[in-house]
Protein backbone atom coordinates (compact mmCIF):
# COMPACT_ATOMS: atom_id res chain seq x y z
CA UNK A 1 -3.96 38.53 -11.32
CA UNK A 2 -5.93 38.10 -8.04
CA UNK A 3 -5.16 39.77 -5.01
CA UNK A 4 -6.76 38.36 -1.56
CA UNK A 5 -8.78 41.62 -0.74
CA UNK A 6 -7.67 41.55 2.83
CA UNK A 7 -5.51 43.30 4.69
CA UNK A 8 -6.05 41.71 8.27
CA UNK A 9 -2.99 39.71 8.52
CA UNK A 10 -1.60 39.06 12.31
CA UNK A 11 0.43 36.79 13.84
CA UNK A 12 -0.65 35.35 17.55
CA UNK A 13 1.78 35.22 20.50
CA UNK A 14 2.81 31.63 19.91
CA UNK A 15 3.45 32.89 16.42
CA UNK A 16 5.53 35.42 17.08
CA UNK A 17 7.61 33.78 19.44
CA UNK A 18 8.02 30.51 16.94
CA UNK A 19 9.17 32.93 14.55
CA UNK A 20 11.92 34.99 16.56
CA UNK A 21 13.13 30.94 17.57
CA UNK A 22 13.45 30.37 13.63
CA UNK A 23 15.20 33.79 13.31
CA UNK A 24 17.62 32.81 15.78
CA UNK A 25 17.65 29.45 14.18
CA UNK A 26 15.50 27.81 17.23
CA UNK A 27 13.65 25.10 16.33
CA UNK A 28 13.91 25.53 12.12
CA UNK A 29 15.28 22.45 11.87
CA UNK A 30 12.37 20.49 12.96
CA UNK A 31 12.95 20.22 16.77
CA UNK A 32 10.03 20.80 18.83
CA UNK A 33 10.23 24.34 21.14
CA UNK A 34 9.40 23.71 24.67
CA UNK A 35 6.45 24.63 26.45
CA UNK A 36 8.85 26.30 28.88
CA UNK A 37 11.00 27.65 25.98
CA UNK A 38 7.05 29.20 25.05
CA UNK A 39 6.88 30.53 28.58
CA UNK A 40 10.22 32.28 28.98
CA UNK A 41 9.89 33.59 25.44
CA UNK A 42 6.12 34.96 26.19
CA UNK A 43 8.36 36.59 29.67
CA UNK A 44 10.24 38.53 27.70
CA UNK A 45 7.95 39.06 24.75
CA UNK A 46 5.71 41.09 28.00
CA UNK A 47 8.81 42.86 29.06
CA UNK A 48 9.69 44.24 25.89
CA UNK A 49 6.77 45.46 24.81
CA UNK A 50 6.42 47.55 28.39
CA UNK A 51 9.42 49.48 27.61
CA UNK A 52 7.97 49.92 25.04
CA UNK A 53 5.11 51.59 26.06
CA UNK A 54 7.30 53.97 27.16
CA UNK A 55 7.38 56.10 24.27
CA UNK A 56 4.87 58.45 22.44
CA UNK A 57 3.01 56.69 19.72
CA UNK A 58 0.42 57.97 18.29
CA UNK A 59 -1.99 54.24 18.22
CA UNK A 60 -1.54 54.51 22.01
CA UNK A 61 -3.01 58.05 22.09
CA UNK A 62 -6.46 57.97 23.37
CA UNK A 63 -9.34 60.11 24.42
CA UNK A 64 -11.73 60.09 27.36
CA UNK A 65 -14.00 62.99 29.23
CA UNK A 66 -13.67 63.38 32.77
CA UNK A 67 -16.94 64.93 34.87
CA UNK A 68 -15.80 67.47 37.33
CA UNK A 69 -17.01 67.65 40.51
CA UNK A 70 -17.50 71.19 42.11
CA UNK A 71 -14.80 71.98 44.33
CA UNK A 72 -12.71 68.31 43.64
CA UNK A 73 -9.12 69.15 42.53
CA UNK A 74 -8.03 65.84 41.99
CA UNK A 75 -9.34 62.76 40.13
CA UNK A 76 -8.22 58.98 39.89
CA UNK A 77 -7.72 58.23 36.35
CA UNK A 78 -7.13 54.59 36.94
CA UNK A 79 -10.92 54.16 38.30
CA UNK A 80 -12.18 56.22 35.83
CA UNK A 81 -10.79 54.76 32.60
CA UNK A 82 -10.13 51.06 33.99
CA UNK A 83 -6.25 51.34 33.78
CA UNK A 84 -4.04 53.65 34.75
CA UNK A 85 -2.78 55.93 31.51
CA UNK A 86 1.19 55.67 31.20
CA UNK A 87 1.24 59.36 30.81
CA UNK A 88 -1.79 62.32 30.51
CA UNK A 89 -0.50 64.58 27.29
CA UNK A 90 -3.08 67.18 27.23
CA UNK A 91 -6.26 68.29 29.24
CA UNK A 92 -8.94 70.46 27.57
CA UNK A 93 -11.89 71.74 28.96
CA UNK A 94 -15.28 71.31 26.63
CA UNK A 95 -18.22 73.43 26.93
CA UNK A 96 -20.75 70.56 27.65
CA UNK A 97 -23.43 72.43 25.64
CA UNK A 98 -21.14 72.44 22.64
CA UNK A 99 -18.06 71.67 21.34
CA UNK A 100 -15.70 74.40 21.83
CA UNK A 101 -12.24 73.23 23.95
CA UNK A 102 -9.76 75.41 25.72
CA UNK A 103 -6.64 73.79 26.35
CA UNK A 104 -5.51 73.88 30.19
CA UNK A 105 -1.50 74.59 31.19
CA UNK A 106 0.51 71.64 32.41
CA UNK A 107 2.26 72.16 35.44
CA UNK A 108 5.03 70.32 37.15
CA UNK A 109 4.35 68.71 40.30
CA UNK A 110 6.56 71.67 42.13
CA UNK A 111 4.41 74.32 40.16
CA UNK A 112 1.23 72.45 41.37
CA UNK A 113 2.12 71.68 44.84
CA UNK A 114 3.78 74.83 45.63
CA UNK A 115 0.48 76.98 44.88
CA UNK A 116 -0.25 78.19 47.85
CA UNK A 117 -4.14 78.50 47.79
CA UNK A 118 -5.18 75.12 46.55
CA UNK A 119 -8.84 75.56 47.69
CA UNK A 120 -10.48 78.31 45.17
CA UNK A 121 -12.89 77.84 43.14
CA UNK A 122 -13.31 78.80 39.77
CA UNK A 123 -12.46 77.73 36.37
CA UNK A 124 -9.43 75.30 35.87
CA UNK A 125 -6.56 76.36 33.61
CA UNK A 126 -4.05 74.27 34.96
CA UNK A 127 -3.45 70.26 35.36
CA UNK A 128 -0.82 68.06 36.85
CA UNK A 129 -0.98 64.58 36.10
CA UNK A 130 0.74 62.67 39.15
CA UNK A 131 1.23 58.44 37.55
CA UNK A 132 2.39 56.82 40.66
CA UNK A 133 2.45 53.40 40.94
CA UNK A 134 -1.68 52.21 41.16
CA UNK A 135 -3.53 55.22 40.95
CA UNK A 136 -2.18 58.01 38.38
CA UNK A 137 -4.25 61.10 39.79
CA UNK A 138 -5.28 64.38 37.62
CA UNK A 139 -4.92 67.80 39.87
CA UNK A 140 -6.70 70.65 38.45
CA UNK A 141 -6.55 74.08 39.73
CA UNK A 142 -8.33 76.26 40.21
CA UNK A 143 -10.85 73.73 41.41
CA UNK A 144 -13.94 73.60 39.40
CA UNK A 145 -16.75 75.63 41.25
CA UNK A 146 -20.77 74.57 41.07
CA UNK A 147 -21.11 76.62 37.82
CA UNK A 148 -18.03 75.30 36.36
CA UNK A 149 -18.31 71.48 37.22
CA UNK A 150 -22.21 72.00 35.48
CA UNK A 151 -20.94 73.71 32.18
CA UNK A 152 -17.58 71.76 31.49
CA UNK A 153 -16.34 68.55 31.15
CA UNK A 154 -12.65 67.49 31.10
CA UNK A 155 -11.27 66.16 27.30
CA UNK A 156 -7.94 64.04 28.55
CA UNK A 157 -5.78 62.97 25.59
CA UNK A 158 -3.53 60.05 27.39
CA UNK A 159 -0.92 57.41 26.26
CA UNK A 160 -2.59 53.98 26.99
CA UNK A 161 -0.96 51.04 28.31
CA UNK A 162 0.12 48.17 25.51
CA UNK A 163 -1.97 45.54 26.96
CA UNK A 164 -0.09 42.01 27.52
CA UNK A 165 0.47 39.05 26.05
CA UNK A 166 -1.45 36.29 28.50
CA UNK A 167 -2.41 33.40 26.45
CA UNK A 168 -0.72 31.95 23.76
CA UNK A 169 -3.37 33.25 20.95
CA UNK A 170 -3.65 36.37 21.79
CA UNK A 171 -3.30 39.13 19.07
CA UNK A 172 -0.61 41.55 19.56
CA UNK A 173 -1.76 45.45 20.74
CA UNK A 174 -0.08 46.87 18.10
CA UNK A 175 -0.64 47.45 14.38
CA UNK A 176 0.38 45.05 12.11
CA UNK A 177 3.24 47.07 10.42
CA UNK A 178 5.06 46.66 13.37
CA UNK A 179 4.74 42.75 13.71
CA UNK A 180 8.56 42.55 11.89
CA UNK A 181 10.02 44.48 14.37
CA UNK A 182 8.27 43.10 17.04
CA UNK A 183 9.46 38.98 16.11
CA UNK A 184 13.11 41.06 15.90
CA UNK A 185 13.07 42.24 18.87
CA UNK A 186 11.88 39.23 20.96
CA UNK A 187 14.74 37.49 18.86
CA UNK A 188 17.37 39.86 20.05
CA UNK A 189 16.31 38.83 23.52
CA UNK A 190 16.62 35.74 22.92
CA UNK A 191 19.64 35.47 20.84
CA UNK A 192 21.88 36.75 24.11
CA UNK A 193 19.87 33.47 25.78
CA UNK A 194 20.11 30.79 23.09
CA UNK A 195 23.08 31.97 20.46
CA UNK A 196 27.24 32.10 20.83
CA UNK A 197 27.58 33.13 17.52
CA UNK A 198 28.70 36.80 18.38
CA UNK A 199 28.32 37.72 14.21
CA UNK A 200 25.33 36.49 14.11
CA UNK A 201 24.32 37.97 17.42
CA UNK A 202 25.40 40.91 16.25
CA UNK A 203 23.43 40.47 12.67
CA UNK A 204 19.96 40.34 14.81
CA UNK A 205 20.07 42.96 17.01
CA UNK A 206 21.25 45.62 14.11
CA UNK A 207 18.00 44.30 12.10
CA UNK A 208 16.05 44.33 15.45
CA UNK A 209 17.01 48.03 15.86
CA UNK A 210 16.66 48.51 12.12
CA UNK A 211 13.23 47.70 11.95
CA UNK A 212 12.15 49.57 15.24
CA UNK A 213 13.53 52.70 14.28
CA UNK A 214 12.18 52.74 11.14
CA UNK A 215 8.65 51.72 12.59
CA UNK A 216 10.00 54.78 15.28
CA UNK A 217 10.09 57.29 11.72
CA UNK A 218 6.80 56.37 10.61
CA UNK A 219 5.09 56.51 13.89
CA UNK A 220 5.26 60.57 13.65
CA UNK A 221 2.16 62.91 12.89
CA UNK A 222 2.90 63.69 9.10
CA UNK A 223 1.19 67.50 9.13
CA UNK A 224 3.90 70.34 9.37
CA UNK A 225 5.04 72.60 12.44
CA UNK A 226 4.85 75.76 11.81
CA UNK A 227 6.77 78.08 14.57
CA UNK A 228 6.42 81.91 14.94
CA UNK A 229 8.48 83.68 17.21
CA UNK A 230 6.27 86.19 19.96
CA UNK A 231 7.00 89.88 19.07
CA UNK A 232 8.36 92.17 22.21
């Protein structure tokens, strides 16, 4: 027996849409799918696949260093990395000399702008990470001072945005075990749009949610916890 040796199998946009049409029975009998049936699918393909981007996984994690700039609390992640990271999960300050990190506390944005004395400078311990809409700004504080911003550099660990789908052979931005659930869940969308059958409606969407929570399982750092309560 001979196996193909590769392992690099994807599926374009126009692929994956074609398929959740054939999954809702769209086009499997040999009628053609419109180019606007394409268009509104690719719609809702984007939307989906935005929410979710909400949600920790770990191929969206991704590093970058920050410089710091003596006495500058506050730094505009969107310039810095190109896009603007959906959320910042931990800051750690490296020793540029070497490589040992110290992890800095998160703060909410109450905790962070209700310290009272935003302008000392010393070595940061703590971070807020402010998204808004364009900019998604990191607050440090204390602010780094001239010694500080010389020695250190920040290590960010941030979610990444999914990128889109624009053109109708684009890859997807997101690993190939998760193609299946992705073609269910644009056909759940669509199903509402393009089916009456409520049963098999109803089939679809419990696959769709199926194979997205199972994806949901798997995405999951497999090393142990370990917790130890602090003694009094």
């Amino acid at each position: 027996m001979s196996t193909s040796g590769s392992t690099n199998y994807s599926l374009t946009t126009n692929d994956i849409i074609a398929e959740a049409y054939d999954i809702c029975g769209v086009g499997s009998e040999g009628e053609a799918i419109s180019a606007d049936q394409y268009a509104r699918a690719r719609r809702s393909l984007n939307l989906m696949v935005k929410g979710w981007g909400a949600s920790d996984h770990l191929w969206l994690r991704t590093e970058a260093s920050v410089t710091m700039v003596a006495s500058q609390a506050n730094y505009a992640l969107a310039t810095l990395f190109s896009v603007k990271p959906a959320r910042v999960l931990e800051v750690r300050r490296r020793v540029t000399s070497g490589s040992t990190d110290t992890p800095l506390t998160e703060w909410s944005r109450d905790e962070y702008f209700g310290q009272p004395n935003k302008t000392t400078d010393s070595i940061p311990v703590a971070f807020y990470y402010d998204p808004q809409l364009l900019t998604g700004t990191l607050y440090v504080w204390p602010r780094p001072s001239t010694a500080t911003a010389t020695d250190m550099t920040l290590r960010v660990t941030y979610l990444r945005r999914i990128e889109d789908f624009d053109g109708s052979t684009d890859d997807p931005d997101l690993p190939q075990e998760w193609l299946e659930a992705l073609s269910y869940g644009l056909a759940d969308r669509l199903a509402i749009k393009y089916l009456s059958d409520p049963i098999r409606r109803r089939e679809i969407a419990e696959r769709a949610g199926a194979y997205k929570a199972r994806l949901e399982a798997w995405d999951t750092e497999p090393a142990s916890l370990f917790l130890q309560p602090c003694s009094s």
